[in-house]
C-alpha atoms as a PDB file:
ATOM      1  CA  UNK A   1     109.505 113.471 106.698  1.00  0.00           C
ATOM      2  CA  UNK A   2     110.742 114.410 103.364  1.00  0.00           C
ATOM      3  CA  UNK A   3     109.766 111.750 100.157  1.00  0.00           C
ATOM      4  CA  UNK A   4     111.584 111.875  97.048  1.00  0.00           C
ATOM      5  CA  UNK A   5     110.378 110.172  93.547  1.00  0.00           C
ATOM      6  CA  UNK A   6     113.215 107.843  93.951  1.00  0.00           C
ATOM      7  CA  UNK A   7     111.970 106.040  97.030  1.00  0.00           C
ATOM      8  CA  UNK A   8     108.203 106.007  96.323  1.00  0.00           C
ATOM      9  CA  UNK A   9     106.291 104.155  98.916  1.00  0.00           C
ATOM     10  CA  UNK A  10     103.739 102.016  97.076  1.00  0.00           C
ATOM     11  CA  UNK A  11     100.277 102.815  97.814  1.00  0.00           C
ATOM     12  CA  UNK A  12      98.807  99.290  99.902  1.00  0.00           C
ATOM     13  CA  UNK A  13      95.197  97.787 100.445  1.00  0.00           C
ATOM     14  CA  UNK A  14      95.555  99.110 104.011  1.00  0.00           C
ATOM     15  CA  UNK A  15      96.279 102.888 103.784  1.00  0.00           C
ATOM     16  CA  UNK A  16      95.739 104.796 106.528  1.00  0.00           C
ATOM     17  CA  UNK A  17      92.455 106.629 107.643  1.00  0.00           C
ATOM     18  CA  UNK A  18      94.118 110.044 107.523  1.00  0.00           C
ATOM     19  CA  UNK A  19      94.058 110.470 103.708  1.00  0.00           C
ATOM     20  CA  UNK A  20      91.895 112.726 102.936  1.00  0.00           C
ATOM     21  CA  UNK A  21      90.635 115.249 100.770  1.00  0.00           C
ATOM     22  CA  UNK A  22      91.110 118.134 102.689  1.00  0.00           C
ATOM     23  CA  UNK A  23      93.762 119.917 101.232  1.00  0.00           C
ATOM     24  CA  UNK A  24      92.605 123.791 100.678  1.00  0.00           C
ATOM     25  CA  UNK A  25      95.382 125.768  99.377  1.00  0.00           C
ATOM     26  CA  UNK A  26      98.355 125.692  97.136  1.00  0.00           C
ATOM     27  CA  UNK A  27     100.685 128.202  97.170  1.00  0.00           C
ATOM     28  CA  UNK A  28     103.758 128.637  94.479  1.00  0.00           C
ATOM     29  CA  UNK A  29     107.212 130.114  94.758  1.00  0.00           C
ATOM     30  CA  UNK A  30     109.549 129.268  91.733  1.00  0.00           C
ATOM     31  CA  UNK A  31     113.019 129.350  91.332  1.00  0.00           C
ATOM     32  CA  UNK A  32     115.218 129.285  88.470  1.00  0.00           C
ATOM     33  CA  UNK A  33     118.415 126.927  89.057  1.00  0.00           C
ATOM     34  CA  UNK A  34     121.514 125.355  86.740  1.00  0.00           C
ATOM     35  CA  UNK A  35     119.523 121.858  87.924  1.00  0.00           C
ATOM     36  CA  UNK A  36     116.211 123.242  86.395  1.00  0.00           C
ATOM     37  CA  UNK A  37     112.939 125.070  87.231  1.00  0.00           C
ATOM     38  CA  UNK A  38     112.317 124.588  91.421  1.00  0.00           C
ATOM     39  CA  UNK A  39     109.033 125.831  92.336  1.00  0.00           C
ATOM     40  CA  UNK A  40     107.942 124.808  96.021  1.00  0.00           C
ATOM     41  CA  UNK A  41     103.824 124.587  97.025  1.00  0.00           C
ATOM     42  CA  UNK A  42     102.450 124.544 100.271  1.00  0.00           C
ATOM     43  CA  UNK A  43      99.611 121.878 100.101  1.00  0.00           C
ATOM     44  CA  UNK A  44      97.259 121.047 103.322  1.00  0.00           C
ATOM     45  CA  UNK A  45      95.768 118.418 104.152  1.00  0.00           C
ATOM     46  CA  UNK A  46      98.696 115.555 103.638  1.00  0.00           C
ATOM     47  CA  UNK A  47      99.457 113.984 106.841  1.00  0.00           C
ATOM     48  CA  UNK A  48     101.292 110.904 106.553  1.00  0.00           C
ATOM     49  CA  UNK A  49     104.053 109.134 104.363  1.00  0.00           C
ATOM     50  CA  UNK A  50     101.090 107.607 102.105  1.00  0.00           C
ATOM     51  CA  UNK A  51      99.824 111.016 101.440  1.00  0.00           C
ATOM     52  CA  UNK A  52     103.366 112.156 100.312  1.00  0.00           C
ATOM     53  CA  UNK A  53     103.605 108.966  97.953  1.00  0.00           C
ATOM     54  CA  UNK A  54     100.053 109.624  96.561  1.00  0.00           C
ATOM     55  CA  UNK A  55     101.315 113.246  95.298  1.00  0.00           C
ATOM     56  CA  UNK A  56     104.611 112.498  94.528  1.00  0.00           C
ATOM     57  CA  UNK A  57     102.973 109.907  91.821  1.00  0.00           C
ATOM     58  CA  UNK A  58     101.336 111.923  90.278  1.00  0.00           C
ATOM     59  CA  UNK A  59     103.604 114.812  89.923  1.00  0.00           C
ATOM     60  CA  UNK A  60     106.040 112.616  88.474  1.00  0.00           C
ATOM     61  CA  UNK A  61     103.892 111.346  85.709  1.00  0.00           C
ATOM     62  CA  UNK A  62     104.183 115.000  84.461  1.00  0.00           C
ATOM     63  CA  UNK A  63     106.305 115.859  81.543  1.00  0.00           C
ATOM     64  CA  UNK A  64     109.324 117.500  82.557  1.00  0.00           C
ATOM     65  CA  UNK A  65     109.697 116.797  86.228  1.00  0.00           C
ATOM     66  CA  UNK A  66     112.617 115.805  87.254  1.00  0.00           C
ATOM     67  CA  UNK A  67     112.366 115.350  91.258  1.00  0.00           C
ATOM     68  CA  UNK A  68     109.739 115.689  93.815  1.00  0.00           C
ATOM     69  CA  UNK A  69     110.166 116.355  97.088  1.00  0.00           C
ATOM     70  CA  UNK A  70     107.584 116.445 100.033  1.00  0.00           C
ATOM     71  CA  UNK A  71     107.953 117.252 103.354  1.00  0.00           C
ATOM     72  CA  UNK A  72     104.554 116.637 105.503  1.00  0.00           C
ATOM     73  CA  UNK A  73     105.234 118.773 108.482  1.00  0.00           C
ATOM     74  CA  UNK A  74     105.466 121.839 106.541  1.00  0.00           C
ATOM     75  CA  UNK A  75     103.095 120.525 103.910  1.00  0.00           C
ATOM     76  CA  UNK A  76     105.560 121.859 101.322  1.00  0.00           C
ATOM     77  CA  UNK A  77     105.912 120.283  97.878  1.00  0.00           C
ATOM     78  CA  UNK A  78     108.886 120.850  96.015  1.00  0.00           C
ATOM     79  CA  UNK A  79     108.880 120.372  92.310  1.00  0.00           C
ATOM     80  CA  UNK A  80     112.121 120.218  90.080  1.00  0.00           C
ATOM     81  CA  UNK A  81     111.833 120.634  86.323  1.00  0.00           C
ATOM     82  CA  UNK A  82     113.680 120.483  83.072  1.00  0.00           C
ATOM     83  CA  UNK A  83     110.759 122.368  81.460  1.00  0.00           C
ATOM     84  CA  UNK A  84     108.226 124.396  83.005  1.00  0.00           C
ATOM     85  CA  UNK A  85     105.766 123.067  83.995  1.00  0.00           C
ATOM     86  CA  UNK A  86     102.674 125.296  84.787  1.00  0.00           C
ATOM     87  CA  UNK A  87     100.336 126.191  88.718  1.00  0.00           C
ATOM     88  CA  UNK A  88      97.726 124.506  86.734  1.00  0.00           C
ATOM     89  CA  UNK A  89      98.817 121.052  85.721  1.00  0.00           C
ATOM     90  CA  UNK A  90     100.387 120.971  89.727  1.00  0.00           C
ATOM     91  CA  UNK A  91      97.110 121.659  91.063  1.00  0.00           C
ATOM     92  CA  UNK A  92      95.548 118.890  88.589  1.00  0.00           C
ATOM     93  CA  UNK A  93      98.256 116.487  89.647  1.00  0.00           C
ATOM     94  CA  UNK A  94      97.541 116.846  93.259  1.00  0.00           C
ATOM     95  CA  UNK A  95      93.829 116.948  92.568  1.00  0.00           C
ATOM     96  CA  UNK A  96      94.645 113.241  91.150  1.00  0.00           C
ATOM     97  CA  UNK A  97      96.266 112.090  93.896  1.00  0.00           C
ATOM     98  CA  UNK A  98      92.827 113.043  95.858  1.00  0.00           C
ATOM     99  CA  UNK A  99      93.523 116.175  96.810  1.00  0.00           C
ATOM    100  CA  UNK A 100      91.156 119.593  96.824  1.00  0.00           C
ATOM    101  CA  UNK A 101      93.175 122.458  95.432  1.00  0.00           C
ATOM    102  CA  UNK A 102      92.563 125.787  95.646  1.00  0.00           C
ATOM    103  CA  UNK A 103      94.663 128.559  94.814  1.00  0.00           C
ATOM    104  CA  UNK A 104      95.594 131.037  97.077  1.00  0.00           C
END
């Protein structure tokens, strides 16, 4: 399932008992494009359509992002920028959203 900041899904009273905080690593590979900076994380521990809201909230509130995407399968995070934006202020956005980062 693949989330986009357009078509957040509104974090509810009832969320799901899978949310957790057991995300362990983050992993970055960044690519330069004519749409902006890409750079794509791999994130464990997100396991539902909640959990893919929960980050993409946070990343969004970061200056210069432009898109998120998440797919939970893969547990890969795809960030699109105007600016860059740096591993650290990811891995502090995620760690908002409840997450445990730790770089790999």
């Amino acid at each position: 399932m693949i989330e986009s900041n357009k078509n957040l899904l509104a974090p509810t009273e009832n969320s799901c008992s899978c949310c957790s905080t057991d995300a362990k690593t983050l992993n970055e590979t960044a690519v330069n494009t004519s749409d902006g900076e890409k750079a794509t994380y791999q994130v464990a521990g997100m396991t539902c359509a909640h959990c893919a809201s929960s980050v993409t909230a946070e990343l969004v509130k970061l200056p210069g992002v432009s898109d998120v995407q998440v797919d939970v399968a893969s547990g890969q995070v795809t960030v699109t920028s105007q600016t860059p934006v740096s591993a650290e202020s990811i891995a502090t956005a995620i760690e908002e959203a409840g997450y445990e980062v730790v770089s790999a």
